[in-house]
Protein backbone atom coordinates (compact mmCIF):
# COMPACT_ATOMS: atom_id res chain seq x y z
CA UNK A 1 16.13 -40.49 -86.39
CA UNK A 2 19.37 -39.14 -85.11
CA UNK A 3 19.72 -39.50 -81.11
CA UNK A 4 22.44 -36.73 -79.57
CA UNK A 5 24.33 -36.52 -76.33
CA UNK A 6 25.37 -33.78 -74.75
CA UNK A 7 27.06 -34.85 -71.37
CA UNK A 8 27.43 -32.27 -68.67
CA UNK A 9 29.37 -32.73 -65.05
CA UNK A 10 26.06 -32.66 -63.63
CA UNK A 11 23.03 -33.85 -66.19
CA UNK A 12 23.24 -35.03 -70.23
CA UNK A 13 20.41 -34.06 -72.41
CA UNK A 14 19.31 -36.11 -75.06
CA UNK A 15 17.64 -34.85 -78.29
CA UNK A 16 16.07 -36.88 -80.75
CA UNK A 17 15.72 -35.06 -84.49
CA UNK A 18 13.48 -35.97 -87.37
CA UNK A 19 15.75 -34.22 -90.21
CA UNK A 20 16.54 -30.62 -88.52
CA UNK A 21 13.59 -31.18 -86.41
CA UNK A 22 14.05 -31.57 -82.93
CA UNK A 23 10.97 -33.91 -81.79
CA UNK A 24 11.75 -34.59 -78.33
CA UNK A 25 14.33 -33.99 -75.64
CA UNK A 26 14.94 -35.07 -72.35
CA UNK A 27 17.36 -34.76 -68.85
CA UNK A 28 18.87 -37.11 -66.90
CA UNK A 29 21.82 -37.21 -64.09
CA UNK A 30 25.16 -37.78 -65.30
CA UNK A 31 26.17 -41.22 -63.38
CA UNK A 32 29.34 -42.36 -63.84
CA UNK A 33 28.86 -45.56 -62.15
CA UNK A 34 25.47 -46.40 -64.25
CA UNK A 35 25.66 -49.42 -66.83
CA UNK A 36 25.44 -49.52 -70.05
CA UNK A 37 22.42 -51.81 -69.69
CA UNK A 38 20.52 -48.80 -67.17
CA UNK A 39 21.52 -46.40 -69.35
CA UNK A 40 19.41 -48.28 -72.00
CA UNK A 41 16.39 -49.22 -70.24
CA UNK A 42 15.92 -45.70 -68.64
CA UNK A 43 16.34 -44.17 -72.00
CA UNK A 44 14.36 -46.69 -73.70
CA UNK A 45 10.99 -45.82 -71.04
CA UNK A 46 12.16 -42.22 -71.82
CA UNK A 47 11.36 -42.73 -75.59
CA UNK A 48 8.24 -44.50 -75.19
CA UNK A 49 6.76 -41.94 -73.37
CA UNK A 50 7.09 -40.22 -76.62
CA UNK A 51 6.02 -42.79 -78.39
CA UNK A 52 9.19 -42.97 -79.99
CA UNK A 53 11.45 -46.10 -80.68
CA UNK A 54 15.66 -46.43 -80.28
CA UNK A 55 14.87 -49.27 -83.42
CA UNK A 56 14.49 -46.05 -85.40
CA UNK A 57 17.65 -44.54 -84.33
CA UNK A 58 19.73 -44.50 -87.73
CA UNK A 59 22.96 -42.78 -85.75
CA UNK A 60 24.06 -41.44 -82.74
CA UNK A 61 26.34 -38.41 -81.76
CA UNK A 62 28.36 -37.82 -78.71
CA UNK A 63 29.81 -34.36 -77.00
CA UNK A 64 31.00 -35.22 -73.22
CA UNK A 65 33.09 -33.89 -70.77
CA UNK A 66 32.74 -36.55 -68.56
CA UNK A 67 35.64 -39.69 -69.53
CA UNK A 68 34.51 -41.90 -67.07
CA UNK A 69 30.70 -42.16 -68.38
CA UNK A 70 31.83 -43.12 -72.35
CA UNK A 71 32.16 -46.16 -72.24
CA UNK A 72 29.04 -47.07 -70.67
CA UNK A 73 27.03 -44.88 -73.83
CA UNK A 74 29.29 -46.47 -76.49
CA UNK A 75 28.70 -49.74 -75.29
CA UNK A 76 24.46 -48.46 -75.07
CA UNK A 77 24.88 -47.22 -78.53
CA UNK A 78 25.90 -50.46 -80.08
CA UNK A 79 23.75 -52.92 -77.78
CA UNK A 80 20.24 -50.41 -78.00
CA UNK A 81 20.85 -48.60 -81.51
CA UNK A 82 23.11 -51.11 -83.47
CA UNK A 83 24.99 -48.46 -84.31
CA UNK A 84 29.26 -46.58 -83.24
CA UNK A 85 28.42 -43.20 -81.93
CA UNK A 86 30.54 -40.22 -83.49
CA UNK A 87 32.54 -38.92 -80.58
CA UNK A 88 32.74 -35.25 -80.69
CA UNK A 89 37.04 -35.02 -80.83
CA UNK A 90 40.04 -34.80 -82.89
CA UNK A 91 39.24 -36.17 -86.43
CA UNK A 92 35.84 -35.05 -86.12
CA UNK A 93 34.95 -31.81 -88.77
CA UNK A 94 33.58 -29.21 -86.95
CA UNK A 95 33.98 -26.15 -89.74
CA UNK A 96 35.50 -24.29 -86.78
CA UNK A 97 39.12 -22.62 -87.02
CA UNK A 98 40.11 -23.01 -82.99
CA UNK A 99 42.68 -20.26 -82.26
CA UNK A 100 43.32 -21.72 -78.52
CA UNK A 101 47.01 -22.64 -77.36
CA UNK A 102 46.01 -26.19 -77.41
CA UNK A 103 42.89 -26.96 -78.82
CA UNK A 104 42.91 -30.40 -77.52
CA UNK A 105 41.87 -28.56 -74.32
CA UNK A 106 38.80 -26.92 -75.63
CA UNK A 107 35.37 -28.78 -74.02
CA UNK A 108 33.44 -30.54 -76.38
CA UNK A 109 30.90 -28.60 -75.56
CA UNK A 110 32.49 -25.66 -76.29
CA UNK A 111 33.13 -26.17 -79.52
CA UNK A 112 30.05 -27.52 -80.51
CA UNK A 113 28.05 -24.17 -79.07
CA UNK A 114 30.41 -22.53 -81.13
CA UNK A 115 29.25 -24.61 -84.19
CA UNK A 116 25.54 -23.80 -83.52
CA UNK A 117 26.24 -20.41 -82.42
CA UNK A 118 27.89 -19.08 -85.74
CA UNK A 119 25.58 -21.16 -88.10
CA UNK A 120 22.67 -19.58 -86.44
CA UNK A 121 23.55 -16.26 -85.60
CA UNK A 122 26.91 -15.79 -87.46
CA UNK A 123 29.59 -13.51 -86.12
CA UNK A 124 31.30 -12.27 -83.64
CA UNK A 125 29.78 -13.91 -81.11
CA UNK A 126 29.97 -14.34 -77.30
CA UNK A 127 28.41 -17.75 -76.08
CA UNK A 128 27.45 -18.19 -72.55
CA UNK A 129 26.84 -22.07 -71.13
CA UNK A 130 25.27 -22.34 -67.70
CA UNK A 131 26.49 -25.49 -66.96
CA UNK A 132 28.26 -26.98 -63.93
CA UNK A 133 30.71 -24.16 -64.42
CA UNK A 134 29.72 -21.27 -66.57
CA UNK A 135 31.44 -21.23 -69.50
CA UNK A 136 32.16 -17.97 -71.56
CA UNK A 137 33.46 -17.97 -75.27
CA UNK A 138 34.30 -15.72 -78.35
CA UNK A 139 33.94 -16.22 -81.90
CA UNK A 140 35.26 -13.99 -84.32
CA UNK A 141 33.23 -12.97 -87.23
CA UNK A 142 35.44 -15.24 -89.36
CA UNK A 143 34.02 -17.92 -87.18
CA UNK A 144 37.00 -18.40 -85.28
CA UNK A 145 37.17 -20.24 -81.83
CA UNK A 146 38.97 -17.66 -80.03
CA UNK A 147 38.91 -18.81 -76.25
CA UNK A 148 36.80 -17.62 -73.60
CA UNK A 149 36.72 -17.51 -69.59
CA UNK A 150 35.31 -20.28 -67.13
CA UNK A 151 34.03 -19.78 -63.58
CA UNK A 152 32.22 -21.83 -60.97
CA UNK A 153 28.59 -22.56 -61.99
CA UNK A 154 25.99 -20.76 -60.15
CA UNK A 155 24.77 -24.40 -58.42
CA UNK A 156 28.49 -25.06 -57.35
CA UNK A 157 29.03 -21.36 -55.37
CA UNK A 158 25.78 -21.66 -53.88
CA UNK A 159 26.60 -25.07 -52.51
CA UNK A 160 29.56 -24.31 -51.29
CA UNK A 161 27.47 -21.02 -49.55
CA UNK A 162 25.31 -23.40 -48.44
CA UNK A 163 27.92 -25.87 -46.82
CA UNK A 164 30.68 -23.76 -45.50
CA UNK A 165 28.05 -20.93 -43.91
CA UNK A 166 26.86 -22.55 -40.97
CA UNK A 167 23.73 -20.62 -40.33
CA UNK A 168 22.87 -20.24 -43.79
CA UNK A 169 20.23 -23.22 -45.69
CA UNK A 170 19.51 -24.35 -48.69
CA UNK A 171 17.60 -22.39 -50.95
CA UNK A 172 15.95 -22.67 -54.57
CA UNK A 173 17.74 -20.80 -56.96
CA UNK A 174 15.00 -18.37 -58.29
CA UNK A 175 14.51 -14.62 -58.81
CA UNK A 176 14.04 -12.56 -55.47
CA UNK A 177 11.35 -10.03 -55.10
CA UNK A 178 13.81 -7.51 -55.07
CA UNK A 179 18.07 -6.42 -54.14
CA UNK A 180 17.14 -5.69 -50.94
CA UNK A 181 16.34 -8.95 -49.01
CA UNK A 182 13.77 -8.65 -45.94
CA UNK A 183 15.03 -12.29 -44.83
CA UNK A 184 18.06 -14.71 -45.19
CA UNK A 185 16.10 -16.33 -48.11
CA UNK A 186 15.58 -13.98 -49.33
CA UNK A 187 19.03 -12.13 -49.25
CA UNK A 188 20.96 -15.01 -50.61
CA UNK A 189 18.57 -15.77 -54.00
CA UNK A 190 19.42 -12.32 -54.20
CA UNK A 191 23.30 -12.69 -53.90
CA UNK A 192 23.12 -15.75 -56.13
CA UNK A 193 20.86 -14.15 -59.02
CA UNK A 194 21.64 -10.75 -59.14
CA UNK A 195 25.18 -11.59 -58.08
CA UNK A 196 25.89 -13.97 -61.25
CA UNK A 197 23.94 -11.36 -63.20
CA UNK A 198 26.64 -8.83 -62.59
CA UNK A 199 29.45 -11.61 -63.13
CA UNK A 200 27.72 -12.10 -66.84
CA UNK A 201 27.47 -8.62 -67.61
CA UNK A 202 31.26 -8.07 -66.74
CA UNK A 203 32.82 -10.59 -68.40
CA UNK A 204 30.47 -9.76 -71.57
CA UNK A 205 31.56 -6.23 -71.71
CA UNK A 206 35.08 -6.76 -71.35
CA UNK A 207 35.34 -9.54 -73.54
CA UNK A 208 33.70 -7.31 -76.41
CA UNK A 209 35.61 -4.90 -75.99
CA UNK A 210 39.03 -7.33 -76.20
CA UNK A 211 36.89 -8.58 -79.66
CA UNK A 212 37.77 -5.21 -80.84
CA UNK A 213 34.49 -5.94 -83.44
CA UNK A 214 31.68 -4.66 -83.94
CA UNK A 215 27.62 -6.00 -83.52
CA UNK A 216 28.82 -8.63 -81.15
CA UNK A 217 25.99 -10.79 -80.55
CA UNK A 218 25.65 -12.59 -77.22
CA UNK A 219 23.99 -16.18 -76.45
CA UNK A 220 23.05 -18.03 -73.38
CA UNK A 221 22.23 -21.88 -73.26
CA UNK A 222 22.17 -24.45 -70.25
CA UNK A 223 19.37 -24.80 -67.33
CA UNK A 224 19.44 -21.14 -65.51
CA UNK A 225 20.34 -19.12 -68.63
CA UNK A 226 16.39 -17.86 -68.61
CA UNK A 227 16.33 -17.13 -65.12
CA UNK A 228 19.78 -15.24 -65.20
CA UNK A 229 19.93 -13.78 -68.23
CA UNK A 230 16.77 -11.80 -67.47
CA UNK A 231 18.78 -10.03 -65.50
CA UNK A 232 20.97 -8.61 -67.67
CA UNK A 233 21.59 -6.19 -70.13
CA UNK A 234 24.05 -7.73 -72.17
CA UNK A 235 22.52 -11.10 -73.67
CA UNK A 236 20.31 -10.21 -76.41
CA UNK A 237 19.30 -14.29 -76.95
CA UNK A 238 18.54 -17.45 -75.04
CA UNK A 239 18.93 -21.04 -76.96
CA UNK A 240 17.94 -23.29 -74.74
CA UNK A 241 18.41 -26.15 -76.92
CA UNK A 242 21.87 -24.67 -78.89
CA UNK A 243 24.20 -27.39 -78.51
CA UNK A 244 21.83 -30.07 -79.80
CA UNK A 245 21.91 -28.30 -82.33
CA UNK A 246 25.27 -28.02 -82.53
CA UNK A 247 25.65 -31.73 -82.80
CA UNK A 248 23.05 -31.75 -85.41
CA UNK A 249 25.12 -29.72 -87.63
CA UNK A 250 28.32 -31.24 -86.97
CA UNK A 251 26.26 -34.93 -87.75
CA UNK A 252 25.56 -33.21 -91.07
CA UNK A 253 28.76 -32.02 -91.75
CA UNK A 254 30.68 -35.64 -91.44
CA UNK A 255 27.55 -37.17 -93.29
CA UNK A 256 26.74 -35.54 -96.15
């Protein structure tokens, strides 16, 4: 069993694969001051709810974005799996030609949606990652890491709405009966849905036409990349589990 990381600002996923099967995922916060000893026993109840076992853990892969939380998962990787994760970073082969002005600035996760992205779906691609910022990126049809754009993620905006506004509350981020909002609730799910909507769409259509190619398919991954991309009419495909698989791959490509 292979056991990946994928360690956001806000939450990590976990994915557990049987071969190129994906048998179980799961979410958790992203805690920079947890141990590697929590880390372990949370994600050891996490597997046997699924009946699964870390003893059958044969390796483990890393993508983060967070420094400060790595040392805590190496240190859970060799004390719960017996095994050194791969780190997702220079040295590691990805298969992917990045074409940025210093690639050593490229997110992990990035890169590895740009793995999964142009094994699965080929090229050019855009790739959208509704993370704790939202992350936009093109691939050529070479499968070239060309660069992309970055803006605040839809939970950071509507927190700072949320703070900063003084008569405004907190709402759930979830699709409004309509544009037109018949209360504050209302109004702002439909600032914050329809609003990011537009933002998508946008940046999509300029960025294709900058691609200069043609059939230029567009992904979406991360938590609210069903609820916003339903919204669209630029994203032709949700993944919701893409750079899992991304790791996957790049496992397979620096193992054989």
């Amino acid at each position: 069993m292979l056991l990946v990381f994928d360690v956001g600002n806000t939450n990590m996923v976990l994915g557990a694969y049987k071969g190129k099967e994906l048998i179980s995922s799961f979410r958790l916060g992203t805690d920079k001051a947890k141990t590697s000893d929590e880390y372990g026993v949370i994600i050891r109840q996490l597997f046997e709810y699924e009946n699964l076992s870390l003893n059958n853990v044969r390796d483990v892969i890393i993508s983060s974005v967070v420094p400060e939380v790595m040392h805590s998962l190496e240190n859970f990787s060799m004390k719960f799996c017996n095994k050194e994760p791969i780190i997702i970073g220079p040295g590691v082969k990805t298969g992917i030609n990045i074409k940025y002005e210093n690639p050593q600035q490229v997110g992990a996760d990035r890169i590895v949606n740009a793995v999964a992205g142009f094994e699965k779906y080929g090229g050019p691609l855009i790739l959208i990652d509704f993370g704790t910022a939202t992350t936009f990126c093109a691939v050529s049809s070479k499968g070239e890491y060309l660069g992309g754009a970055i803006s605040p993620g839809i939970k950071i905006s509507s927190e700072a709405l949320f703070q900063r506004a003084s008569k405004l509350h907190k709402v759930e981020i979830a699709k409004p009966r309509g544009v037109i909002g018949k209360n504050t609730t209302w109004a702002m799910q439909s600032g914050i849905v329809f609003g990011y909507a537009g933002l998508v769409d946008n940046i999509v259509k300029m960025m294709i036409k900058e691609l200069g190619e043609e059939d230029v398919k567009v992904v979406a991954t991360g938590g609210l990349a069903t609820l916003i991309c339903a919204e669209t009419s630029t994203v032709s495909i949700v993944d919701k589990f893409l750079t899992l698989e991304g790791l996957r791959i790049i496992y397979e490509r620096n193992n054989g």
